[in-house]
PDB file of N, CA and C in Angstrom:
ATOM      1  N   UNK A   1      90.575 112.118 111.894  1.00  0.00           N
ATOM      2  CA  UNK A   1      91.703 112.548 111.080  1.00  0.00           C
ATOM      3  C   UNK A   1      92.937 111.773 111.549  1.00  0.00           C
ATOM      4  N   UNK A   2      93.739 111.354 110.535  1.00  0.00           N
ATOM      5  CA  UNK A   2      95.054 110.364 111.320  1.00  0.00           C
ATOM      6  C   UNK A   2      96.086 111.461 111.321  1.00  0.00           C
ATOM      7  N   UNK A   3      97.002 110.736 112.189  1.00  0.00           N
ATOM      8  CA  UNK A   3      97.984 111.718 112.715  1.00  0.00           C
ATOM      9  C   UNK A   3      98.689 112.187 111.438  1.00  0.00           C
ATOM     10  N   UNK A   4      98.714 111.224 110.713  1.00  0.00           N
ATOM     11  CA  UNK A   4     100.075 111.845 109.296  1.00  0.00           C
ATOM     12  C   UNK A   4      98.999 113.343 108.349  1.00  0.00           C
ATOM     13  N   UNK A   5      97.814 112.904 108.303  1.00  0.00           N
ATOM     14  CA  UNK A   5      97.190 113.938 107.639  1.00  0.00           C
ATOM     15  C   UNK A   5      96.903 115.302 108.806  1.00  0.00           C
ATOM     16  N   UNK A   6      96.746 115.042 109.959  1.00  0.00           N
ATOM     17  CA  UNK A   6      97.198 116.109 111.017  1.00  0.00           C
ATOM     18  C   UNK A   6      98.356 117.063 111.085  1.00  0.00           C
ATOM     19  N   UNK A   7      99.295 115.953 110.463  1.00  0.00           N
ATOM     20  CA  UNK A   7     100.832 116.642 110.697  1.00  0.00           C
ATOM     21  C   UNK A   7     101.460 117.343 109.657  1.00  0.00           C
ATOM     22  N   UNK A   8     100.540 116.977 108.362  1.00  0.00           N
ATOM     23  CA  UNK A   8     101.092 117.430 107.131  1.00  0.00           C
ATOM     24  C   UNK A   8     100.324 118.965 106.637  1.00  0.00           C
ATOM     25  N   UNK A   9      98.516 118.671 107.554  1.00  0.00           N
ATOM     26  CA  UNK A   9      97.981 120.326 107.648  1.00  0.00           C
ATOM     27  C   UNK A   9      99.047 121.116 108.506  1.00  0.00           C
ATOM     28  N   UNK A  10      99.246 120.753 109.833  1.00  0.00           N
ATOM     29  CA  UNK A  10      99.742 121.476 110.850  1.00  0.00           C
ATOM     30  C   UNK A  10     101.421 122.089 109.842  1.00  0.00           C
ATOM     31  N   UNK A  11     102.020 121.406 108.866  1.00  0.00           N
ATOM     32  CA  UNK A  11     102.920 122.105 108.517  1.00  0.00           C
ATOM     33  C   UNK A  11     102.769 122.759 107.497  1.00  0.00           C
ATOM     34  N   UNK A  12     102.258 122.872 106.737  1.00  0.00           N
ATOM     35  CA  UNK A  12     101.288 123.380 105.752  1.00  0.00           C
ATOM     36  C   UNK A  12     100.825 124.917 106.340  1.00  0.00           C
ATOM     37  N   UNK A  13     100.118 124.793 107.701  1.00  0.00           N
ATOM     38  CA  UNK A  13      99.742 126.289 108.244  1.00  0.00           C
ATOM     39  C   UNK A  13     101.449 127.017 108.253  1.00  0.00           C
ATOM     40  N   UNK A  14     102.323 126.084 109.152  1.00  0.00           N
ATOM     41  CA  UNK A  14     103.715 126.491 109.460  1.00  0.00           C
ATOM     42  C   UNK A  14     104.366 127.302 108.434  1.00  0.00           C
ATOM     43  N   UNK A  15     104.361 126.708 107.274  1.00  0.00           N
ATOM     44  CA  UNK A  15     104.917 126.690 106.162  1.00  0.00           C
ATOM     45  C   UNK A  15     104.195 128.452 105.030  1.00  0.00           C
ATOM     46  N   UNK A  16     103.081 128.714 105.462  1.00  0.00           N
ATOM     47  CA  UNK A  16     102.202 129.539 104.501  1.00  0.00           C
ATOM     48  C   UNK A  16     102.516 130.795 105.591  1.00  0.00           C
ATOM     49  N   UNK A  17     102.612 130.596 107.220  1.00  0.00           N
ATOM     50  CA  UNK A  17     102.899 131.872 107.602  1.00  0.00           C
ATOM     51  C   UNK A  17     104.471 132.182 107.870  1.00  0.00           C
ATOM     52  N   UNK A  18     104.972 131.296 107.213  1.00  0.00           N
ATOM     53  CA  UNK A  18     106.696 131.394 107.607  1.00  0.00           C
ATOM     54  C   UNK A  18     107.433 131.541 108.887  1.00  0.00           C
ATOM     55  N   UNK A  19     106.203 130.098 109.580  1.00  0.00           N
ATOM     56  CA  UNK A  19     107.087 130.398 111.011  1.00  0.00           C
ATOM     57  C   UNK A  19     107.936 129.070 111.125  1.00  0.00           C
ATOM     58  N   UNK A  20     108.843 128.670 111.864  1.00  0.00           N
ATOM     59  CA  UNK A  20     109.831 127.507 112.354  1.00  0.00           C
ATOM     60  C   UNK A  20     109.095 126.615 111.883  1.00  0.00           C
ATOM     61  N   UNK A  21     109.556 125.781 111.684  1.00  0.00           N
ATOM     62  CA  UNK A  21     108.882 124.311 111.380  1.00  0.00           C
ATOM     63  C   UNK A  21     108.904 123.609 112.630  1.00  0.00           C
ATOM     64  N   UNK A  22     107.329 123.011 113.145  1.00  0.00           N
ATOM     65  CA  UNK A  22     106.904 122.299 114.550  1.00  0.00           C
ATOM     66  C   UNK A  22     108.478 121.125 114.608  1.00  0.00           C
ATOM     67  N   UNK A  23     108.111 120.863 115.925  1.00  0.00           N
ATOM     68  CA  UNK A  23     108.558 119.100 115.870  1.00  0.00           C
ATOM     69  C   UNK A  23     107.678 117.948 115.771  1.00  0.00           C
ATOM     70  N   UNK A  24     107.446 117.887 114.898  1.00  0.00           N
ATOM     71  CA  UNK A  24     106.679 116.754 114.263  1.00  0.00           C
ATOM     72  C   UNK A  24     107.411 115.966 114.777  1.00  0.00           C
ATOM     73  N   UNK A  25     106.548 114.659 115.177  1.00  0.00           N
ATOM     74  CA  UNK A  25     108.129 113.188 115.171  1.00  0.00           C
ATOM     75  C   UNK A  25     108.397 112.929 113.931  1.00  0.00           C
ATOM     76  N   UNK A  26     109.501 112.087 114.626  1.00  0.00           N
ATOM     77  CA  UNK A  26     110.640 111.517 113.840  1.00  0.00           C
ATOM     78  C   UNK A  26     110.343 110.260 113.550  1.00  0.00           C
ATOM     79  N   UNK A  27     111.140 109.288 112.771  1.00  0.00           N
ATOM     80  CA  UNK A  27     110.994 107.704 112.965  1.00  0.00           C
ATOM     81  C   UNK A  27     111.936 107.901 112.163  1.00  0.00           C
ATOM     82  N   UNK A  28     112.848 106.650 112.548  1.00  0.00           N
ATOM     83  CA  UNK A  28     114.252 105.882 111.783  1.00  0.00           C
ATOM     84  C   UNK A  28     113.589 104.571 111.515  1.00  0.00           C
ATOM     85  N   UNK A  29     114.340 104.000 110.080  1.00  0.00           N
ATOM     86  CA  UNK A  29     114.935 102.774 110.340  1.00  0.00           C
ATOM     87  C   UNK A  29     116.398 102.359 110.543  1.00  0.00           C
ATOM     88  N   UNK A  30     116.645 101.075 110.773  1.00  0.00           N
ATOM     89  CA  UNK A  30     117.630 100.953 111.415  1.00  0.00           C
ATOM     90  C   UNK A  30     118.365  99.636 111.232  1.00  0.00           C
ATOM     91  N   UNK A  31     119.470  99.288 111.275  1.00  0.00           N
ATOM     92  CA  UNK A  31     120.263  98.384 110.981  1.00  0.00           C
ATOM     93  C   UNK A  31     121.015  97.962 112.213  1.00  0.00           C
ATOM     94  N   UNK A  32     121.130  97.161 112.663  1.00  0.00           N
ATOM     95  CA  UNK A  32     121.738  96.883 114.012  1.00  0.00           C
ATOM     96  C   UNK A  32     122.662  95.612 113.826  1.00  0.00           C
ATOM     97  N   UNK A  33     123.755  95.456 114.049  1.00  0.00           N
ATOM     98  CA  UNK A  33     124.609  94.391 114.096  1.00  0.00           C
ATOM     99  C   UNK A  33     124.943  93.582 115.373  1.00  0.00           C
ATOM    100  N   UNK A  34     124.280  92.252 115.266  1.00  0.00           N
ATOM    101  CA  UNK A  34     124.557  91.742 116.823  1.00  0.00           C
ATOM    102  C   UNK A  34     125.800  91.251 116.740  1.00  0.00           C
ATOM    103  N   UNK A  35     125.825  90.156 117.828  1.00  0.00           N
ATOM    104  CA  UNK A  35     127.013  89.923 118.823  1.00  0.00           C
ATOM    105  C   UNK A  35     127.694  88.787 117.727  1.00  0.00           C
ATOM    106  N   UNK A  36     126.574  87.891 117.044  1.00  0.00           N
ATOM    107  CA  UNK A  36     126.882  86.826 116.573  1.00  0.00           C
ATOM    108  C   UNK A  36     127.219  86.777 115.189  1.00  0.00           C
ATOM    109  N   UNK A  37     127.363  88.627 114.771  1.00  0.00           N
ATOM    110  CA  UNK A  37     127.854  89.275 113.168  1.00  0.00           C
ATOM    111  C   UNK A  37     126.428  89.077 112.742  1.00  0.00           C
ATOM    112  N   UNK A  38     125.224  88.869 112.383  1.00  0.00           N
ATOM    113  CA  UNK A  38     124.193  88.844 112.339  1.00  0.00           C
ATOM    114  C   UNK A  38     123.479  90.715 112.413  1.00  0.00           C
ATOM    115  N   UNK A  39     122.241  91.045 111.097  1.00  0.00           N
ATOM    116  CA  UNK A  39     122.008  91.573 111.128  1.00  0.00           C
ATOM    117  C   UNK A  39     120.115  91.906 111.417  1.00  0.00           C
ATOM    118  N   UNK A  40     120.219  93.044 111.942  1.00  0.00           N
ATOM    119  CA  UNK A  40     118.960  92.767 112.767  1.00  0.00           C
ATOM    120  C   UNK A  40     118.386  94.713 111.844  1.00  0.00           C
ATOM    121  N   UNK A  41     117.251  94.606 111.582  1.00  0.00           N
ATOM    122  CA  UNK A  41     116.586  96.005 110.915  1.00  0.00           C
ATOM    123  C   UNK A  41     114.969  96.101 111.478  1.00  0.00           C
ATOM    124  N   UNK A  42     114.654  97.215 111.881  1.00  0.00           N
ATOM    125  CA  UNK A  42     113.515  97.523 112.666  1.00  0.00           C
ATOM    126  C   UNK A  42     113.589  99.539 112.004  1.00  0.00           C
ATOM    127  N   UNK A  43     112.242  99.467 112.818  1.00  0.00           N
ATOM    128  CA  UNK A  43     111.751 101.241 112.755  1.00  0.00           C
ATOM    129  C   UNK A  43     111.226 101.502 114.224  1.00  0.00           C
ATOM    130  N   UNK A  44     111.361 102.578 114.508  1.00  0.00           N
ATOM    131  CA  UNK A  44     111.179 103.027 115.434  1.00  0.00           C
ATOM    132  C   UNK A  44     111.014 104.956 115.435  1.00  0.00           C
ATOM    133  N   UNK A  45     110.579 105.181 116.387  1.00  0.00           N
ATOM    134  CA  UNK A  45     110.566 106.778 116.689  1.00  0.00           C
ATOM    135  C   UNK A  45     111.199 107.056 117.081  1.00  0.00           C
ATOM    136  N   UNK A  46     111.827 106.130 118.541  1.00  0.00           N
ATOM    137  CA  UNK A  46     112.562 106.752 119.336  1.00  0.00           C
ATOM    138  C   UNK A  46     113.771 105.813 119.467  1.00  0.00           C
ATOM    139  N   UNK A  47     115.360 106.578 118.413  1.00  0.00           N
ATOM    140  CA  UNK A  47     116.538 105.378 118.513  1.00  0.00           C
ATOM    141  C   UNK A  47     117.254 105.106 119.615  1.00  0.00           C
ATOM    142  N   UNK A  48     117.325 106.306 120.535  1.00  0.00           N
ATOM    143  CA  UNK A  48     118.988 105.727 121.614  1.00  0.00           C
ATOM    144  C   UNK A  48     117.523 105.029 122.260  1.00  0.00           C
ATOM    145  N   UNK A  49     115.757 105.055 122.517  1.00  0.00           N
ATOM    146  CA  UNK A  49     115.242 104.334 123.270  1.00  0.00           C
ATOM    147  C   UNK A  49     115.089 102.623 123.235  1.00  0.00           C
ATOM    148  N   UNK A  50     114.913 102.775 121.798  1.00  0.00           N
ATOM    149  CA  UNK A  50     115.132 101.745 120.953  1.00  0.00           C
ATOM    150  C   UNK A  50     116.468 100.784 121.232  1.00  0.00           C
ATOM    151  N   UNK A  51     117.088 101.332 121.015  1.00  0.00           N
ATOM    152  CA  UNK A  51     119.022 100.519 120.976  1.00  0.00           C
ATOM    153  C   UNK A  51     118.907  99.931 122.369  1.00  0.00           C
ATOM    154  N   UNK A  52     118.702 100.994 123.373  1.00  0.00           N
ATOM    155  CA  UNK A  52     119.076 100.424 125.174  1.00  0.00           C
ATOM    156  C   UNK A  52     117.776  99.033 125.235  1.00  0.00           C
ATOM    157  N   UNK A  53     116.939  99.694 124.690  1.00  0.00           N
ATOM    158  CA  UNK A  53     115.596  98.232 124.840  1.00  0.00           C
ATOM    159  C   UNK A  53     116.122  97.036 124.637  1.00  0.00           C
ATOM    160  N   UNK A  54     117.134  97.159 122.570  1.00  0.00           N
ATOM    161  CA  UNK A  54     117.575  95.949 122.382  1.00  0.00           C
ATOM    162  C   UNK A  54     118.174  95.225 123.513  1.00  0.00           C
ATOM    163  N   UNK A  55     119.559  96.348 123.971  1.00  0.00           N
ATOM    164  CA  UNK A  55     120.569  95.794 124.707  1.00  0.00           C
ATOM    165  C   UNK A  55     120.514  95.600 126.126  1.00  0.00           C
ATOM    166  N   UNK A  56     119.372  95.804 126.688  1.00  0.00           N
ATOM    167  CA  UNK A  56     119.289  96.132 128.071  1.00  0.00           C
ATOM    168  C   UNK A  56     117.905  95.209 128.520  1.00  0.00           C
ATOM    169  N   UNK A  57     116.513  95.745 127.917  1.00  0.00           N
ATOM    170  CA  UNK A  57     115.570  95.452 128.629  1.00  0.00           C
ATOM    171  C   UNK A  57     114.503  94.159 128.014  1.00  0.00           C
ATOM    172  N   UNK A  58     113.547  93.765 128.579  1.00  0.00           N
ATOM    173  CA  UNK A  58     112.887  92.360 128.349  1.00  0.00           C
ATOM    174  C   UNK A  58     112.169  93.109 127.459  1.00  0.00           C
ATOM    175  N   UNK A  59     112.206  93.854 126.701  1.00  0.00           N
ATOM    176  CA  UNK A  59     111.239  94.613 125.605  1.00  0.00           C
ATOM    177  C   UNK A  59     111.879  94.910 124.108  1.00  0.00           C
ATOM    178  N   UNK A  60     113.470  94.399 124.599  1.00  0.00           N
ATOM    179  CA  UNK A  60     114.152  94.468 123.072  1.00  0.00           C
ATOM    180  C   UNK A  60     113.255  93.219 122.242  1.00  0.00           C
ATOM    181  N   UNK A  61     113.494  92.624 121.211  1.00  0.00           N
ATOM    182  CA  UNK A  61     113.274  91.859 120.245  1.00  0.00           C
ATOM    183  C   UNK A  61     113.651  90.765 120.687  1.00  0.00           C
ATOM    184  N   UNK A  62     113.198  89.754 120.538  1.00  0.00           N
ATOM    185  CA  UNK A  62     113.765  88.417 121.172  1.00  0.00           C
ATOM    186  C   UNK A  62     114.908  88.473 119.979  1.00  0.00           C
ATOM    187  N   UNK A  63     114.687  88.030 118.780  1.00  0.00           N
ATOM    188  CA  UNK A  63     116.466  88.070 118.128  1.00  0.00           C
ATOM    189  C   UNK A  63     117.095  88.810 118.664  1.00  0.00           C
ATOM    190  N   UNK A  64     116.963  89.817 118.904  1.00  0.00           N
ATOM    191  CA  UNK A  64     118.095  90.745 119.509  1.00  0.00           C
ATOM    192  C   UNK A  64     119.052  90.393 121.082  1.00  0.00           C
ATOM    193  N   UNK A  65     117.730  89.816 121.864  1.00  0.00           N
ATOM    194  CA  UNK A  65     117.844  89.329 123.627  1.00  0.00           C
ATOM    195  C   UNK A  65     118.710  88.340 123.210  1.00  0.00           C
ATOM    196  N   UNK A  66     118.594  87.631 122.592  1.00  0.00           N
ATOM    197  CA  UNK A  66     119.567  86.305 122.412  1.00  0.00           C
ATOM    198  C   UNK A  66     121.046  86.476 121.692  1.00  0.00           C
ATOM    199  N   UNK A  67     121.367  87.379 120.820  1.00  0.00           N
ATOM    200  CA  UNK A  67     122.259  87.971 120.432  1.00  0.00           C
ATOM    201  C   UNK A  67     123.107  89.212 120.721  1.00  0.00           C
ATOM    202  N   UNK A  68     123.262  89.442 122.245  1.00  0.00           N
ATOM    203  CA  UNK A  68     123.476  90.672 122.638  1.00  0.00           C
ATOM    204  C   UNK A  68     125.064  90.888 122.549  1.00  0.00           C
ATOM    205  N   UNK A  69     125.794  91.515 122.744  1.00  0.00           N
ATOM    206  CA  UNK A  69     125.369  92.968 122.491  1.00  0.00           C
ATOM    207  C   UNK A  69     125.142  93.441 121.071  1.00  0.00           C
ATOM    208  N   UNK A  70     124.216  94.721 120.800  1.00  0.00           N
ATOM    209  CA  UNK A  70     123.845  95.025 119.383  1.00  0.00           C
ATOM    210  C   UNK A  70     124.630  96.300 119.499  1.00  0.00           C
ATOM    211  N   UNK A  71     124.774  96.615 117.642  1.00  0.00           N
ATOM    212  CA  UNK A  71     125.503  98.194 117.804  1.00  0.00           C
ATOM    213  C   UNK A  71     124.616  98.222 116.762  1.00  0.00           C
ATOM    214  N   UNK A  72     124.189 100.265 116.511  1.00  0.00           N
ATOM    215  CA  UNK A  72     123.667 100.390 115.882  1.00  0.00           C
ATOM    216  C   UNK A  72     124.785 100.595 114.578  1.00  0.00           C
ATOM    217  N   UNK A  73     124.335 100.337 113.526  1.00  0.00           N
ATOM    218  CA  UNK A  73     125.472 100.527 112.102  1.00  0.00           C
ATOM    219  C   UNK A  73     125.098 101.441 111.215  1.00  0.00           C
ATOM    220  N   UNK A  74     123.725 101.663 111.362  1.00  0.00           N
ATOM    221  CA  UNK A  74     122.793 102.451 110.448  1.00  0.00           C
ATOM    222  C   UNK A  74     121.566 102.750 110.557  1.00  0.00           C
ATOM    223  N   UNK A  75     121.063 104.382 110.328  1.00  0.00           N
ATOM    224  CA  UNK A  75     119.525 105.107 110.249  1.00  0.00           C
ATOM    225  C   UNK A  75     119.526 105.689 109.603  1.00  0.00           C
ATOM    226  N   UNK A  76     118.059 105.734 109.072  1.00  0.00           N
ATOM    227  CA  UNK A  76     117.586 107.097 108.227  1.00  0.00           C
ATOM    228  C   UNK A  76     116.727 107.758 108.927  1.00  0.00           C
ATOM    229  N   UNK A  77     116.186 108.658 108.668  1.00  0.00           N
ATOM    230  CA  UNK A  77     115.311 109.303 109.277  1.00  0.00           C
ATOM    231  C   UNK A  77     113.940 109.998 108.011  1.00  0.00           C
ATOM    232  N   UNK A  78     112.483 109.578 109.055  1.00  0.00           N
ATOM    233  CA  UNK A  78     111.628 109.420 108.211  1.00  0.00           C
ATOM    234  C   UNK A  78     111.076 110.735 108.694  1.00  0.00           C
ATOM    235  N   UNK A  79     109.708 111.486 107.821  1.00  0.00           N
ATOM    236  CA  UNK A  79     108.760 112.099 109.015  1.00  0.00           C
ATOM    237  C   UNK A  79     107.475 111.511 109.151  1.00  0.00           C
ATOM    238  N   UNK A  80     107.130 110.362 108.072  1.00  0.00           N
ATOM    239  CA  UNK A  80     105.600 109.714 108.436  1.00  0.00           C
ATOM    240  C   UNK A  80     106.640 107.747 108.731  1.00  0.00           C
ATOM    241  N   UNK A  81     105.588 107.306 109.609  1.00  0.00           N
ATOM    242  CA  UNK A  81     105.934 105.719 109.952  1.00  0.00           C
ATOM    243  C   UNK A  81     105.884 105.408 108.591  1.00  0.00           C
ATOM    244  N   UNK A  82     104.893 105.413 107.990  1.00  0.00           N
ATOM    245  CA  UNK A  82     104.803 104.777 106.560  1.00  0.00           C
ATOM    246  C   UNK A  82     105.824 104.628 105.962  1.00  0.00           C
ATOM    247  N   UNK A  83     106.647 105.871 105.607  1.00  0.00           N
ATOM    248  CA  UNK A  83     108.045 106.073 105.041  1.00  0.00           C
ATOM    249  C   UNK A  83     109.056 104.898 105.632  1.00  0.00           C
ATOM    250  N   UNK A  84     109.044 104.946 106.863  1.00  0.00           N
ATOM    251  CA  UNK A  84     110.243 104.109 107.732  1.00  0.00           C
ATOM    252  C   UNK A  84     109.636 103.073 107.534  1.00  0.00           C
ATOM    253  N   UNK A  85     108.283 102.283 107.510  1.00  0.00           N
ATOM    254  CA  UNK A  85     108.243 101.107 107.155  1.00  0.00           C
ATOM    255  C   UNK A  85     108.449 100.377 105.779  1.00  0.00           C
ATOM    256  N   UNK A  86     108.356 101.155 105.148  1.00  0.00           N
ATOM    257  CA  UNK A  86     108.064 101.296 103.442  1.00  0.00           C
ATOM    258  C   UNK A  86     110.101 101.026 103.285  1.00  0.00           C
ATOM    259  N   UNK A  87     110.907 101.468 104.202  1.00  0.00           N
ATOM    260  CA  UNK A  87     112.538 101.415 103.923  1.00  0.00           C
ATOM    261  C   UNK A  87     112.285 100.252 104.933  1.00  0.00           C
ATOM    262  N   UNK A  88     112.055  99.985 105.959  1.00  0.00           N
ATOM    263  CA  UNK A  88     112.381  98.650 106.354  1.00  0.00           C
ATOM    264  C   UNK A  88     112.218  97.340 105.826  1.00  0.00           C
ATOM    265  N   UNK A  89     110.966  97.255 105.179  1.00  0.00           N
ATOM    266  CA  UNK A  89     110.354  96.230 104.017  1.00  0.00           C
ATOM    267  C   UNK A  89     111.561  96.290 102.855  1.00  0.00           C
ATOM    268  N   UNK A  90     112.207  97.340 102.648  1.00  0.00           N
ATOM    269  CA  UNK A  90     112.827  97.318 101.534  1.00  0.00           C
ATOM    270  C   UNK A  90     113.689  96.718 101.713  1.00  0.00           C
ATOM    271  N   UNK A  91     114.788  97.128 103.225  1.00  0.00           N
ATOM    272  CA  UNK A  91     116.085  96.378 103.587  1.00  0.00           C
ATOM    273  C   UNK A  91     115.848  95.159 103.400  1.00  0.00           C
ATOM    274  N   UNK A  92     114.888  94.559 104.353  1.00  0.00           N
ATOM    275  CA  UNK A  92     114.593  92.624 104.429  1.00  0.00           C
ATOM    276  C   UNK A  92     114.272  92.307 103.245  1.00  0.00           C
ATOM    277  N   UNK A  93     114.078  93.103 102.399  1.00  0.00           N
ATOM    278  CA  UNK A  93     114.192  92.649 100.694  1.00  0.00           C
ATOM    279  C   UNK A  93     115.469  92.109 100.271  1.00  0.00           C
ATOM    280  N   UNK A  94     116.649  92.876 100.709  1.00  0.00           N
ATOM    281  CA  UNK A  94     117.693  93.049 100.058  1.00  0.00           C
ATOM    282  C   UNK A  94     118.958  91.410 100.527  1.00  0.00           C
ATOM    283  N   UNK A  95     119.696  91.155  99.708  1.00  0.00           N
ATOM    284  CA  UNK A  95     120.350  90.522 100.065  1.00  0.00           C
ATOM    285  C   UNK A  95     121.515  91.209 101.162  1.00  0.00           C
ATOM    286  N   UNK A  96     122.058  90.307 102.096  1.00  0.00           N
ATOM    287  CA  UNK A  96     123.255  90.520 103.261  1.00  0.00           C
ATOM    288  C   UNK A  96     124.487  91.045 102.455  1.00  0.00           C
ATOM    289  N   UNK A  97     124.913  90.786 101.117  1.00  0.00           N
ATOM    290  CA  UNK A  97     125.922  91.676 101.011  1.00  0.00           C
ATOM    291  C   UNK A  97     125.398  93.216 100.594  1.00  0.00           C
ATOM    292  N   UNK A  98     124.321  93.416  99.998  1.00  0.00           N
ATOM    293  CA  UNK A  98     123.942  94.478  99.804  1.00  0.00           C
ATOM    294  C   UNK A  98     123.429  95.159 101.176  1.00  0.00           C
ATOM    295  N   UNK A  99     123.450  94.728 101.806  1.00  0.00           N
ATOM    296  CA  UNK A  99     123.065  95.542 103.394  1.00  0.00           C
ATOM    297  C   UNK A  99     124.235  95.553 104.650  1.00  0.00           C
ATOM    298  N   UNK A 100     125.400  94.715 104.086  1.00  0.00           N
ATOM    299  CA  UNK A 100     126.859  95.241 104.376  1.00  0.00           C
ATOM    300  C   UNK A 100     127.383  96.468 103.609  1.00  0.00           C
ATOM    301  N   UNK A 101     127.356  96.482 102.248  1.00  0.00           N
ATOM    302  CA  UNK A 101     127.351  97.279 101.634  1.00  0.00           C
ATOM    303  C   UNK A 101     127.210  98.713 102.424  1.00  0.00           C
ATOM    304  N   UNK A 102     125.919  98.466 102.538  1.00  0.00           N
ATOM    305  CA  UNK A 102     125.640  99.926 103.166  1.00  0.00           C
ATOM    306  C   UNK A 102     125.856 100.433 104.134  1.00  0.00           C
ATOM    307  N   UNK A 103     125.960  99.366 105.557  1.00  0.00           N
ATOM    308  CA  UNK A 103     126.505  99.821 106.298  1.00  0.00           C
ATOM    309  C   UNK A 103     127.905  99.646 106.532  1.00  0.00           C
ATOM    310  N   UNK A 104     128.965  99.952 105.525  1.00  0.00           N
ATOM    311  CA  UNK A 104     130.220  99.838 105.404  1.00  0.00           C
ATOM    312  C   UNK A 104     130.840 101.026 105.604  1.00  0.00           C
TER     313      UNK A 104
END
């Protein structure tokens, strides 16, 4: 059974006996603006872990390592990866003024 069809019974039980809703994870995507005005978009689960990786450790993104420092400008928040990848594919679709746009 994959985790998204795991997570969607498990709220489903939640949901029919009217108790709290679990913590399912999370996943963002994300918009990040480097050093060099340059924009950088990824997904992830985990964001402030994510952001310090960019800006800090040998595990950020090489675009990112080379363009430091990054700020984050923009997230959404998903509850299946699919979702957050399905909006990240969309951003790198989009043209740079339309993704200033948004994070304006």
């Amino acid at each position: 059974m994959t985790s998204k069809v795991f997570g969607m019974k498990l709220l489903s039980i939640y949901l029919r006996k009217n108790l709290p809703k679990p913590n399912l994870p999370m996943y963002f995507t994300y918009i990040l603006e480097c050093a060099d005005k340059t924009l950088y978009i990824g997904c992830t689960n985990d964001i402030e872990r994510r952001l310090k990786q960019h800006n800090n450790s040998k595990r950020g993104a090489h675009y990112t390592k080379i363009r430091r420092p990054v700020v984050l400008k923009y997230k959404e928040k998903f509850e299946t990866l699919g979702e957050a990848r399905r909006r990240e594919h969309e951003f790198k679709s989009w043209e740079r003024k339309e993704k200033l746009k948004l994070i304006a």
